[in-house]
PDB file of N, CA and C in Angstrom:
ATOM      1  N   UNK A   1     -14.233 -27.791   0.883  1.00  0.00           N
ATOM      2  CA  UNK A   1     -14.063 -28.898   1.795  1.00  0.00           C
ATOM      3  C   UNK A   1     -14.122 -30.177   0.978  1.00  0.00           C
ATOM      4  N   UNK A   2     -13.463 -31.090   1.276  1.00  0.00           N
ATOM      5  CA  UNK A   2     -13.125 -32.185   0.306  1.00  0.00           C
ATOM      6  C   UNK A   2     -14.186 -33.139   1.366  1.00  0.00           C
ATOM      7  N   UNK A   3     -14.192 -34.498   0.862  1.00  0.00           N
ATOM      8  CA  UNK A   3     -14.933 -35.119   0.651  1.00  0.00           C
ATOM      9  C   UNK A   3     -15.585 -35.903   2.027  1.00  0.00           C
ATOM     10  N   UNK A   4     -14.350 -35.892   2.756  1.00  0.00           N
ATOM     11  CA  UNK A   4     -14.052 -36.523   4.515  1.00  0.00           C
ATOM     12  C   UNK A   4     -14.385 -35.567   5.259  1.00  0.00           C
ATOM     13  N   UNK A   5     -14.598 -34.102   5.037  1.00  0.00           N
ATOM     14  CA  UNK A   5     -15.278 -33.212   6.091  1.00  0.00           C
ATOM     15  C   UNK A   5     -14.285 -32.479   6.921  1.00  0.00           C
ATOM     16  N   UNK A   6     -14.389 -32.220   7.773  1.00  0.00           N
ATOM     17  CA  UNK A   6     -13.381 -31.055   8.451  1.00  0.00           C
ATOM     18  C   UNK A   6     -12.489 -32.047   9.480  1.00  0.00           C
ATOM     19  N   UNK A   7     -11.075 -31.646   9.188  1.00  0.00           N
ATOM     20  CA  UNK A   7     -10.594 -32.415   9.584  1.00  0.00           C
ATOM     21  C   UNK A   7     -10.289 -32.739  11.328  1.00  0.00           C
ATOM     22  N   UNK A   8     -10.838 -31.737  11.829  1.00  0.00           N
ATOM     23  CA  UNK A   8     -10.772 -31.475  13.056  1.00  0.00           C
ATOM     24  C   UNK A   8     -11.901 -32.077  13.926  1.00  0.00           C
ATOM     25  N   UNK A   9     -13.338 -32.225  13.396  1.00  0.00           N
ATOM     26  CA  UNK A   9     -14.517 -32.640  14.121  1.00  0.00           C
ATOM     27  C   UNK A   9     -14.949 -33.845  13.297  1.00  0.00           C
ATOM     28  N   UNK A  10     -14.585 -34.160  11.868  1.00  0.00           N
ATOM     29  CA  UNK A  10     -15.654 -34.872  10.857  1.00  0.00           C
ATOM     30  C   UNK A  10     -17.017 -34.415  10.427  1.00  0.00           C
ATOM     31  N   UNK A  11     -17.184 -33.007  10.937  1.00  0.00           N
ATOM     32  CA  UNK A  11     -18.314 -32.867  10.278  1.00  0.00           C
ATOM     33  C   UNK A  11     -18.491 -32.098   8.603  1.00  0.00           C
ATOM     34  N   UNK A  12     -19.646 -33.302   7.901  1.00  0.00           N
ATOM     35  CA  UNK A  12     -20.145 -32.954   6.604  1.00  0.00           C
ATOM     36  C   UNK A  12     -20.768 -31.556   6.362  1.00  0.00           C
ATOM     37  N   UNK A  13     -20.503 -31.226   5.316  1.00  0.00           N
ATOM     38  CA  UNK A  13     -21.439 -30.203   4.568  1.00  0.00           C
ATOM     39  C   UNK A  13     -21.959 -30.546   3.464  1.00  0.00           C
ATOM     40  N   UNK A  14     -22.877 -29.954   2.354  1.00  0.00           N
ATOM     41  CA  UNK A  14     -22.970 -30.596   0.950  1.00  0.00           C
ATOM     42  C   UNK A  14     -22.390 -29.239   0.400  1.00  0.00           C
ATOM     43  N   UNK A  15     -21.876 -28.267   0.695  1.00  0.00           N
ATOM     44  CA  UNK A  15     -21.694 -26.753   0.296  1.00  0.00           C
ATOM     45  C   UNK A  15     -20.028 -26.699   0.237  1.00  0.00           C
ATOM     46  N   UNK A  16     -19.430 -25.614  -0.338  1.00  0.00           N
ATOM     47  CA  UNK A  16     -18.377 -25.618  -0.586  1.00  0.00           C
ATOM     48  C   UNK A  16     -18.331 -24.555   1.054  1.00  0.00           C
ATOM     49  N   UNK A  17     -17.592 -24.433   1.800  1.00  0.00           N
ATOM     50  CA  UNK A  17     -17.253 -23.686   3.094  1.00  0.00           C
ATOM     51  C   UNK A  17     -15.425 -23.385   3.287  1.00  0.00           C
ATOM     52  N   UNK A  18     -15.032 -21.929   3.568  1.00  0.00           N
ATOM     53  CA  UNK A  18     -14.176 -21.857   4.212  1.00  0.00           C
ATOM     54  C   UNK A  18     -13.511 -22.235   5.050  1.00  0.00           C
ATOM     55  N   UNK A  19     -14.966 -22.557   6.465  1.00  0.00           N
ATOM     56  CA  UNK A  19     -14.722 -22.520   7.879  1.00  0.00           C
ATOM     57  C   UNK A  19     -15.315 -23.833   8.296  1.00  0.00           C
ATOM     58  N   UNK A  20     -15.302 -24.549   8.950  1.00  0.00           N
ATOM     59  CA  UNK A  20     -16.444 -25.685   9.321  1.00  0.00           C
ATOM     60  C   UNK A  20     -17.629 -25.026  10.234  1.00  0.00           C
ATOM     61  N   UNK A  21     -18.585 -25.060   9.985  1.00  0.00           N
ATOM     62  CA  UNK A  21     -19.471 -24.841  10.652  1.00  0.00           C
ATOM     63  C   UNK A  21     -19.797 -24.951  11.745  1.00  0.00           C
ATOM     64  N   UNK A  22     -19.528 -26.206  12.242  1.00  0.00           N
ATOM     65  CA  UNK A  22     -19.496 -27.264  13.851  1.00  0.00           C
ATOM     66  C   UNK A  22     -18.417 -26.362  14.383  1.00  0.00           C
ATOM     67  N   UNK A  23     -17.236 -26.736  14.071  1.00  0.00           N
ATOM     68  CA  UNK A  23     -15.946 -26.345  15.110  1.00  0.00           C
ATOM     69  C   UNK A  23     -15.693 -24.868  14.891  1.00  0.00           C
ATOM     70  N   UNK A  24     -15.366 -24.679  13.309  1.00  0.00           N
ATOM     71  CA  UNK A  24     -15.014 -23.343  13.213  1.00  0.00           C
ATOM     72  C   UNK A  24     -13.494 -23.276  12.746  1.00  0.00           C
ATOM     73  N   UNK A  25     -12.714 -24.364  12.492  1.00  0.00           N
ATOM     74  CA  UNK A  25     -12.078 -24.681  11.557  1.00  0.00           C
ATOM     75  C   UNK A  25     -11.845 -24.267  10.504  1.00  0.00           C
ATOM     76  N   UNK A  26     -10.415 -23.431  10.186  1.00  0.00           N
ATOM     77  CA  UNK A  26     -10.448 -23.520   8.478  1.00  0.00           C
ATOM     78  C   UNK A  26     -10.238 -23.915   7.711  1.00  0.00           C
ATOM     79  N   UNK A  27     -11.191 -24.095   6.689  1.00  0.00           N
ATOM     80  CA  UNK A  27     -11.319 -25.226   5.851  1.00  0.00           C
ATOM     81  C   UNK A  27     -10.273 -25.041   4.330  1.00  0.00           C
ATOM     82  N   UNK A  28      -9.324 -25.562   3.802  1.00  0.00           N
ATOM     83  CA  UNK A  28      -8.644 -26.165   2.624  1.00  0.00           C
ATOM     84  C   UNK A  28      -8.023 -24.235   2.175  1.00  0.00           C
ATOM     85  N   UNK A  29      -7.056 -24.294   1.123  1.00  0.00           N
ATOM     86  CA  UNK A  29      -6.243 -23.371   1.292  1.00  0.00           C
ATOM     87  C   UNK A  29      -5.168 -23.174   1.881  1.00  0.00           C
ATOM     88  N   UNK A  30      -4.266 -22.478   1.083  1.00  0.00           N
ATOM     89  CA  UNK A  30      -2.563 -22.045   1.763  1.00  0.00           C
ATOM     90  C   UNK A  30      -2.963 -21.240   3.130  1.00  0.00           C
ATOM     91  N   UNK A  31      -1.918 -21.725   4.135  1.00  0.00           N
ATOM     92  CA  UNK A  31      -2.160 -20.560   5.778  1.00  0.00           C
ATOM     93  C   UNK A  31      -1.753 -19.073   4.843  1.00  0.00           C
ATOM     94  N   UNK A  32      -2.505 -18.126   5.831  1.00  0.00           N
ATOM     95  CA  UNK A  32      -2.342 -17.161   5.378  1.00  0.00           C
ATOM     96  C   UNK A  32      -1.081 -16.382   6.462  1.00  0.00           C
ATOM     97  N   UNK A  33      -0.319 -15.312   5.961  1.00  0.00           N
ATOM     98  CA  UNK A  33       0.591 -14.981   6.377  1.00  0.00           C
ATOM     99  C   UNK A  33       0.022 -13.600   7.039  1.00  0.00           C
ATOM    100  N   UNK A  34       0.342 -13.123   8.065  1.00  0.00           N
ATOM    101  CA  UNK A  34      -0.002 -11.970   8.774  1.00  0.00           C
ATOM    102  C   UNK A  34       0.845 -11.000   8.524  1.00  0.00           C
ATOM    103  N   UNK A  35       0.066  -9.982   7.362  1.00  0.00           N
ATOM    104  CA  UNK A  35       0.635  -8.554   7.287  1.00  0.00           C
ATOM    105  C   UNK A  35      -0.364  -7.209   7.959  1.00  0.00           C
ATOM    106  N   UNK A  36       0.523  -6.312   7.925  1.00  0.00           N
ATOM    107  CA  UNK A  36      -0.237  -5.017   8.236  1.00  0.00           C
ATOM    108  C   UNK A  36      -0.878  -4.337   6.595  1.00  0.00           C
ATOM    109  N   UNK A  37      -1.569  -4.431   6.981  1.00  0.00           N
ATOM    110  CA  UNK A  37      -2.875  -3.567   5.298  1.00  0.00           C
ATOM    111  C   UNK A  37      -2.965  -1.863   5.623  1.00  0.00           C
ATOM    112  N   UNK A  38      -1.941  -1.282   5.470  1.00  0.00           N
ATOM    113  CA  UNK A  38      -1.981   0.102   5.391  1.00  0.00           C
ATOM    114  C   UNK A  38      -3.374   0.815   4.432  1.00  0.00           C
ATOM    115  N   UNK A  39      -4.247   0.046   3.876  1.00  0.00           N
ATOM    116  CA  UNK A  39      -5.140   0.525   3.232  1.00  0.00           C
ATOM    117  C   UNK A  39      -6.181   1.331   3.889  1.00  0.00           C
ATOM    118  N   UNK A  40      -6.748   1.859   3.087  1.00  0.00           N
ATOM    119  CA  UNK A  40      -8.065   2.403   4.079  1.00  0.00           C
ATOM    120  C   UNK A  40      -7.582   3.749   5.070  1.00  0.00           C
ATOM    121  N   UNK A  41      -6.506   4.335   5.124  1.00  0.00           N
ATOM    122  CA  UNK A  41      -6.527   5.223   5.752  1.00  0.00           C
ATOM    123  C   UNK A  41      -6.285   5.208   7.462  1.00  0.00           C
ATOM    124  N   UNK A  42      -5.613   3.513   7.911  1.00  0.00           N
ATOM    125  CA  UNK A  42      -5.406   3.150   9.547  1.00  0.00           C
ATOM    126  C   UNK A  42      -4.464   3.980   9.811  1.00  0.00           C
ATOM    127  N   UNK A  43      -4.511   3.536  11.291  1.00  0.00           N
ATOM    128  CA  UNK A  43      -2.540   4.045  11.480  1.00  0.00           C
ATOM    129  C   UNK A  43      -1.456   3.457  10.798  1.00  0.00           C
ATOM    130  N   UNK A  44      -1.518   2.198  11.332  1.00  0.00           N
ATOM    131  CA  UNK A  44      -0.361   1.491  10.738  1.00  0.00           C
ATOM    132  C   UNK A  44      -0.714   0.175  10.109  1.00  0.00           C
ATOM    133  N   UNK A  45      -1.796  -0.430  10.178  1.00  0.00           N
ATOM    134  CA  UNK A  45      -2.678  -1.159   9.617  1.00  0.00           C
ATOM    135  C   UNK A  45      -2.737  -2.489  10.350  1.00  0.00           C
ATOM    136  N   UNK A  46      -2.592  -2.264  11.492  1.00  0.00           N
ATOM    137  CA  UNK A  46      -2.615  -3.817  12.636  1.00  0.00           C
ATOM    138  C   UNK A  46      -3.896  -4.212  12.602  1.00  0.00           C
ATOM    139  N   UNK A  47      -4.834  -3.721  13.133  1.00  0.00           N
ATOM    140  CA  UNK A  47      -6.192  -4.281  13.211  1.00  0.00           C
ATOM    141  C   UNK A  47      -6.557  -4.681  11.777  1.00  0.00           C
ATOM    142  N   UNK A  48      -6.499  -4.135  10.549  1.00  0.00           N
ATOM    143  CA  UNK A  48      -6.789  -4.458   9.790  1.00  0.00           C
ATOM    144  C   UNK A  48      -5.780  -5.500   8.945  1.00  0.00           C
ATOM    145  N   UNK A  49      -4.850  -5.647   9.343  1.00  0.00           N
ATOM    146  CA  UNK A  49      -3.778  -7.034   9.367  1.00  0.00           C
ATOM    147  C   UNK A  49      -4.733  -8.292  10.019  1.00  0.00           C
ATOM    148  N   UNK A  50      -4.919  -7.931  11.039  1.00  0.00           N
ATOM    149  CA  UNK A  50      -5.080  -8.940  12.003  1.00  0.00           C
ATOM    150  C   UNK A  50      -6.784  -9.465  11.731  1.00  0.00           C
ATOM    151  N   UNK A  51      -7.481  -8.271  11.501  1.00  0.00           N
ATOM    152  CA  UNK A  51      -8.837  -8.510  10.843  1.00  0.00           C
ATOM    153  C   UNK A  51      -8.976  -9.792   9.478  1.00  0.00           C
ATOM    154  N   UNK A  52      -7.905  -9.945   8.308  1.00  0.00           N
ATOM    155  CA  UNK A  52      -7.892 -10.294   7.765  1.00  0.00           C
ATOM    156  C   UNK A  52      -6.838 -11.943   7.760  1.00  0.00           C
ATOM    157  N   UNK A  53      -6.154 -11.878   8.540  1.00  0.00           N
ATOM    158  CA  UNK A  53      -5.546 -13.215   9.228  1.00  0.00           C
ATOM    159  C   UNK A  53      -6.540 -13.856   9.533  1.00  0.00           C
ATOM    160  N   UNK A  54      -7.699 -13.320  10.286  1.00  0.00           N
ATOM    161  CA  UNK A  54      -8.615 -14.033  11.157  1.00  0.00           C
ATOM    162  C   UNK A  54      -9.872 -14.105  10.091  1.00  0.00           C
ATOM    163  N   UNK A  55      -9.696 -13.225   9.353  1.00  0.00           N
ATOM    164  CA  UNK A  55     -11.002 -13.352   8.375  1.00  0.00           C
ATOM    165  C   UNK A  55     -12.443 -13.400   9.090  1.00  0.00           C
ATOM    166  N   UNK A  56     -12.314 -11.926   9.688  1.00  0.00           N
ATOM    167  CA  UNK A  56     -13.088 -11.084  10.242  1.00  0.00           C
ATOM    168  C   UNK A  56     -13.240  -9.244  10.208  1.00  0.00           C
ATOM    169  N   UNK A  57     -14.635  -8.947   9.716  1.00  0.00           N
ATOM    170  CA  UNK A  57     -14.428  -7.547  10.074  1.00  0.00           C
ATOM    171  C   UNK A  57     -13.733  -6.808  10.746  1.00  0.00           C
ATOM    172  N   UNK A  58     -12.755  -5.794   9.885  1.00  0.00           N
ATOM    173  CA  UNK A  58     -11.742  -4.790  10.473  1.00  0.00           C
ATOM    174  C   UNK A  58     -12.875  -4.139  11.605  1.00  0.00           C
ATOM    175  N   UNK A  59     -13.359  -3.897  11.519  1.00  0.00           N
ATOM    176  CA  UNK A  59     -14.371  -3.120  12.408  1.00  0.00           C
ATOM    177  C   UNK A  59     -14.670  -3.696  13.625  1.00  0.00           C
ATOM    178  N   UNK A  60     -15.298  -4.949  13.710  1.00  0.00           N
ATOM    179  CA  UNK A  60     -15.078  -5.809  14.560  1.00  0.00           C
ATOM    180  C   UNK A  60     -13.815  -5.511  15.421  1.00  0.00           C
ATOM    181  N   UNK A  61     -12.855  -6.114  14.716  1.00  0.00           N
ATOM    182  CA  UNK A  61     -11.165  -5.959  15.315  1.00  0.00           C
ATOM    183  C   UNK A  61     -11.014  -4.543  16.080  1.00  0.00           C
ATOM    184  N   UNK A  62     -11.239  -3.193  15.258  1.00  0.00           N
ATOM    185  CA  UNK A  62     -10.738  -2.311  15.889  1.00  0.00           C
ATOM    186  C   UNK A  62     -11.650  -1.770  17.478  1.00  0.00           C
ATOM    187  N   UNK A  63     -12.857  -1.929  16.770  1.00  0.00           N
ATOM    188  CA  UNK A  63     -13.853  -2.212  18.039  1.00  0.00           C
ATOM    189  C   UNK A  63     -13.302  -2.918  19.637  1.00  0.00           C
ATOM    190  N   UNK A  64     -13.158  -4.343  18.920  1.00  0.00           N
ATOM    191  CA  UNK A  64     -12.590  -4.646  20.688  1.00  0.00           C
ATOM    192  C   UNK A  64     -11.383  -4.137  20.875  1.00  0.00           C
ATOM    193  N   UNK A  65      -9.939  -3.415  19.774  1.00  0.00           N
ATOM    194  CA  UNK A  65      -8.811  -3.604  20.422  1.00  0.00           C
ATOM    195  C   UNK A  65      -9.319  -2.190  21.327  1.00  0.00           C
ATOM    196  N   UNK A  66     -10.032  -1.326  20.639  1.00  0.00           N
ATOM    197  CA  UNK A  66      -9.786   0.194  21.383  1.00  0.00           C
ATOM    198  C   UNK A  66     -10.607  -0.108  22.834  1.00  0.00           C
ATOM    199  N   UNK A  67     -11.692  -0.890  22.709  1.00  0.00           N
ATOM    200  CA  UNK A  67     -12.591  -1.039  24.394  1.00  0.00           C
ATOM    201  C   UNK A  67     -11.528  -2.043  24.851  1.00  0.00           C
ATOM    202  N   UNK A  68     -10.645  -2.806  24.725  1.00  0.00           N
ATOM    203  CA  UNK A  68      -9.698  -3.571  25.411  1.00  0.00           C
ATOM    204  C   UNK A  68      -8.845  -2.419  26.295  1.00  0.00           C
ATOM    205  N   UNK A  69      -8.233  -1.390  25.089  1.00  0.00           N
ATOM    206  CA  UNK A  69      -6.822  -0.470  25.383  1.00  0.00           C
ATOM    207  C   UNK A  69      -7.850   0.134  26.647  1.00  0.00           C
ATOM    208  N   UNK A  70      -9.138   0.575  26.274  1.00  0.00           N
ATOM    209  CA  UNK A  70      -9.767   1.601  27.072  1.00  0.00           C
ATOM    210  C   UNK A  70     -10.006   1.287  28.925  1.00  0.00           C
ATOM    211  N   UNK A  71     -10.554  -0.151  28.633  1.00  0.00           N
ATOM    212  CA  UNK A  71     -10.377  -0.826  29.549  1.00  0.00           C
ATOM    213  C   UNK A  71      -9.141  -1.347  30.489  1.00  0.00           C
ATOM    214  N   UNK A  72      -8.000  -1.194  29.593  1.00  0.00           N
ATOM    215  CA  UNK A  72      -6.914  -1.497  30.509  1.00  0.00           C
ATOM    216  C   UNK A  72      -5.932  -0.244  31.009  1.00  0.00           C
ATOM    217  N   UNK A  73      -6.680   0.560  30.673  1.00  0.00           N
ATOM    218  CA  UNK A  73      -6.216   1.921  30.908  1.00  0.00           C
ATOM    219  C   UNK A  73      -5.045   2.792  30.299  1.00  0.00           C
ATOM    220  N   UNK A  74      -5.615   2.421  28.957  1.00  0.00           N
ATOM    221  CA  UNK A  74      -4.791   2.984  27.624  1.00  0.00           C
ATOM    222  C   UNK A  74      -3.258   2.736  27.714  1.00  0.00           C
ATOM    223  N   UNK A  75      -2.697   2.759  28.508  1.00  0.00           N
ATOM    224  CA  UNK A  75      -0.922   2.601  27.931  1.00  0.00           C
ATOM    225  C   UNK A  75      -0.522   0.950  27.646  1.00  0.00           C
ATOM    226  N   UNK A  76      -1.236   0.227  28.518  1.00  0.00           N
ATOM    227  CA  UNK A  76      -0.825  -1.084  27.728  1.00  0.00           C
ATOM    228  C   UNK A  76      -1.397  -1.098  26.066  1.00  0.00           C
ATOM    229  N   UNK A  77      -1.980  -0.534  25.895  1.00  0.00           N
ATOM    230  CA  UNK A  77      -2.884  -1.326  24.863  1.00  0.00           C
ATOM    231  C   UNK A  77      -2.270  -0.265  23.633  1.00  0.00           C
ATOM    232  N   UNK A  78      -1.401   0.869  24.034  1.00  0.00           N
ATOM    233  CA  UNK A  78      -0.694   1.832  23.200  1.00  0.00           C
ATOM    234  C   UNK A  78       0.490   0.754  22.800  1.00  0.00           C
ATOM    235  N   UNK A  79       0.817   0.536  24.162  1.00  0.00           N
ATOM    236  CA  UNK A  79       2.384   0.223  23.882  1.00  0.00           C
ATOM    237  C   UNK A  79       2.047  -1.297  23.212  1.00  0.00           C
ATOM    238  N   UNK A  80       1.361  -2.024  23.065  1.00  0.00           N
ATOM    239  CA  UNK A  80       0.894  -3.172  22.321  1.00  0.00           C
ATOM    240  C   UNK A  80       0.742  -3.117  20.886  1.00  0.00           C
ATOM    241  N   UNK A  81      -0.394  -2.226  20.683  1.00  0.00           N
ATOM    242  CA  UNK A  81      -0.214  -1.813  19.068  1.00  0.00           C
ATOM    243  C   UNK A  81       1.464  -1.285  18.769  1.00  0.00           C
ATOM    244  N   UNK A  82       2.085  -0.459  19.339  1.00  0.00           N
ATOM    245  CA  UNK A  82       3.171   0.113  18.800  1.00  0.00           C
ATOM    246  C   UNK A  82       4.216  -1.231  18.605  1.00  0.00           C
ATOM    247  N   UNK A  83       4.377  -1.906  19.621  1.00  0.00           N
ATOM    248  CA  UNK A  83       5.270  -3.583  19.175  1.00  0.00           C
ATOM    249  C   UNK A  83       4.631  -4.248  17.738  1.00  0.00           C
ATOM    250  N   UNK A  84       3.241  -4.227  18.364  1.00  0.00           N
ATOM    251  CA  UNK A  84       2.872  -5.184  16.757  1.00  0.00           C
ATOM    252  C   UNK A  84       2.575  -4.261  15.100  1.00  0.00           C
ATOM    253  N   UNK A  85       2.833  -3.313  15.310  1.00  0.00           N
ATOM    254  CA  UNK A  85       3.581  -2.141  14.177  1.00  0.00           C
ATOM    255  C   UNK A  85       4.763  -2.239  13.820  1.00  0.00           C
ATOM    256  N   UNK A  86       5.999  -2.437  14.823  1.00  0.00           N
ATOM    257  CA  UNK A  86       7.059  -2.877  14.792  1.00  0.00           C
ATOM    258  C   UNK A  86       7.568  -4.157  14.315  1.00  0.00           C
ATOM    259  N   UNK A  87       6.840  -5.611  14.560  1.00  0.00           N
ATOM    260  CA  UNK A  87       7.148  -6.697  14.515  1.00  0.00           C
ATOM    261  C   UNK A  87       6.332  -7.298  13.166  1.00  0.00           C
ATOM    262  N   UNK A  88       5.194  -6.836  12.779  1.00  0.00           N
ATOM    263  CA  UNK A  88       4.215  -7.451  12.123  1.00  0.00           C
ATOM    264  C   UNK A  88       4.612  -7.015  10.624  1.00  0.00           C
ATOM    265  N   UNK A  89       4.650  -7.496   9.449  1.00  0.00           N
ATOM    266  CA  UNK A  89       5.423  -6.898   8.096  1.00  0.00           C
ATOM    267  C   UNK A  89       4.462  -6.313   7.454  1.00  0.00           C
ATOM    268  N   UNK A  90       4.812  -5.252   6.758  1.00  0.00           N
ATOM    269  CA  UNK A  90       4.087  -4.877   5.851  1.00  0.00           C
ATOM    270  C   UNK A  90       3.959  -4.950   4.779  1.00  0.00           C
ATOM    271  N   UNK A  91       2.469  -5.058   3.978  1.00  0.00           N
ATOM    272  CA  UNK A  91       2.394  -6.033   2.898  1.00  0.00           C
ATOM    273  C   UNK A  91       2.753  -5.000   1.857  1.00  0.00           C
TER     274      UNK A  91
END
């Protein structure tokens, strides 16, 4: 974080930070581009794409998408992953 603070709230840190603390903002760095991470053994590597866009635990991610799908009574949440398998690039 440079010297003026996050550009979204103004709030200081004295620490070097990713994220702003206050808002939650990300802080300095190229945007990152959203791929699928076939690593690790996924299906097709969406959650763990999307885990890392957001720069958050894959685990986390796969956690809510499957109680989301489960909750909406599995075929939306099939046919959702299968589009963003389709649409999302692989790295």
């Amino acid at each position: 974080m440079d010297a003026r603070g996050c550009p979204r709230c103004g709030h200081r840190t004295g620490e070097p930070a990713s994220f702003c603390p206050a808002c939650g903002t990300r802080l300095g760095g190229p945007p990152r581009a959203l791929r699928r991470r076939r690593a690790g053994g996924t299906l097709a590597g969406v959650c763990s794409g999307l885990a890392e866009y957001f720069d958050v635990d894959p685990t986390l991610v796969r956690v809510a998408y499957l109680s989301a799908t489960v909750l909406s009574g599995l075929f939306p949440g099939v046919i959702l992953y299968l589009v963003l398998a389709l649409f999302i690039p692989a790295d």
